[in-house]
Protein backbone atom coordinates (compact mmCIF):
# COMPACT_ATOMS: atom_id res chain seq x y z
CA UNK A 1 -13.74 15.96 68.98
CA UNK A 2 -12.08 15.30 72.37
CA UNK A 3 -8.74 13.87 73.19
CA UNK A 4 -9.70 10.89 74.02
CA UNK A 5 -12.14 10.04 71.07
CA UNK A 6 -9.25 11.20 68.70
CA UNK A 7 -6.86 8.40 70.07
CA UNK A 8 -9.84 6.03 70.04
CA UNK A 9 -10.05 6.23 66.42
CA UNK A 10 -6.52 6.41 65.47
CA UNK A 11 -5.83 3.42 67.26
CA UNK A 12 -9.14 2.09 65.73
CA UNK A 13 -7.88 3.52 62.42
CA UNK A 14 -4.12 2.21 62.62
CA UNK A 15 -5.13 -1.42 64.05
CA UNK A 16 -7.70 -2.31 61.53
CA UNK A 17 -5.04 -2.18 58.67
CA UNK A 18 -3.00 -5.35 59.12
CA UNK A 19 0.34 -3.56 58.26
CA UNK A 20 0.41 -2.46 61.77
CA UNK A 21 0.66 -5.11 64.82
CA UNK A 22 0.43 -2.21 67.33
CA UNK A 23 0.62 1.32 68.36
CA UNK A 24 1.48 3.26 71.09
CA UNK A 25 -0.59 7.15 71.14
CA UNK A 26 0.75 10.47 73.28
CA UNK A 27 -0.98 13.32 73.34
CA UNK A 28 1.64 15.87 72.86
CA UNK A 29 -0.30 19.02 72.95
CA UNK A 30 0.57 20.45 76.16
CA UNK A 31 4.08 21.37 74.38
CA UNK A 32 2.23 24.00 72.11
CA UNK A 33 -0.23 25.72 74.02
CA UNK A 34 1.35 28.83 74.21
CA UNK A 35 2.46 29.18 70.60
CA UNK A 36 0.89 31.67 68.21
CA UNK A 37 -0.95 29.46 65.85
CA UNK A 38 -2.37 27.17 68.51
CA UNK A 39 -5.70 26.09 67.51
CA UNK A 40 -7.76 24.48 70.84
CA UNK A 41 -9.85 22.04 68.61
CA UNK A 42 -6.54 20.29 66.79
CA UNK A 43 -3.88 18.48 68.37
CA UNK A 44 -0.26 17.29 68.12
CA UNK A 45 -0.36 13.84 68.58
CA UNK A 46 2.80 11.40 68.35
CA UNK A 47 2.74 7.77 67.13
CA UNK A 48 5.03 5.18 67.84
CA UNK A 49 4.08 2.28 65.16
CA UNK A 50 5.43 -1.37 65.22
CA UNK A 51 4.69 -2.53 61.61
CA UNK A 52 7.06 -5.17 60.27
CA UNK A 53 5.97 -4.11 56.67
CA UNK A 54 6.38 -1.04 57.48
CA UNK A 55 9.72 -1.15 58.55
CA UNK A 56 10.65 -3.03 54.95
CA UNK A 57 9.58 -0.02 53.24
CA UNK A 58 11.33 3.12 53.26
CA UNK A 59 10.65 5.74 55.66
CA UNK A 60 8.81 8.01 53.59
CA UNK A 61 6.34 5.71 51.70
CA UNK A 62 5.36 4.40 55.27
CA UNK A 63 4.90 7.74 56.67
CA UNK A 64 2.81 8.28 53.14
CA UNK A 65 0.84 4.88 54.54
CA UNK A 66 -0.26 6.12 57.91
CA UNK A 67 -1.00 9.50 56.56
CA UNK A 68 -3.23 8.20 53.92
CA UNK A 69 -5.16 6.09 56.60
CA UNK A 70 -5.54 9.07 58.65
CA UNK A 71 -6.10 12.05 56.80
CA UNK A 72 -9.51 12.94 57.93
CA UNK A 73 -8.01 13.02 60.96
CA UNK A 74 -4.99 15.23 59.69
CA UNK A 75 -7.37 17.45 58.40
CA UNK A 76 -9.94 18.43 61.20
CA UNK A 77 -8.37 17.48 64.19
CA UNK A 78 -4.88 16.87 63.97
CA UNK A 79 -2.01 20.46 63.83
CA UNK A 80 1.16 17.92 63.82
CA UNK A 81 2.08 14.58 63.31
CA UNK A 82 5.27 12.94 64.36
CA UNK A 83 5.35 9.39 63.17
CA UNK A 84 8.47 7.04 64.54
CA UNK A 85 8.40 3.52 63.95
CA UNK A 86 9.38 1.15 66.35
């Protein structure tokens, strides 16, 4: 899967679940390219998620949230996560 189809259905993903009004998607991956374990079909992708339910909960059962919503996406295409919640 490309880039762009990746953010396509985490947004997709994300949106459909109405815990989340909206989210913004970066493409970190350029940061890693040179590092050992650097794997060309996963990606570090960043997430900045405005959820007011999610900011009622505490940080680590709404990172447990998003990661349950995504995790075939954590598992085939995604090699780091970093969740902040705006």
């Amino acid at each position: 899967m490309d880039i762009e189809n990746l953010i396509k259905n985490i947004k997709v993903k994300l949106l459909k679940n109405n815990l989340i009004e909206n989210v913004k998607i970066e493409d970190k991956t350029y940061l890693h390219l040179k590092h050992a374990s650097h794997d060309k079909n996963k990606f570090h992708i960043k997430l900045t998620i405005y959820s007011k339910n999610l900011k009622e909960i505490n940080k680590i059962e709404a990172t447990k949230v998003v990661n349950k919503i995504l995790k075939d996406e954590i598992k085939y295409y995604i090699h780091s996560l970093q969740i902040l919640f705006g």
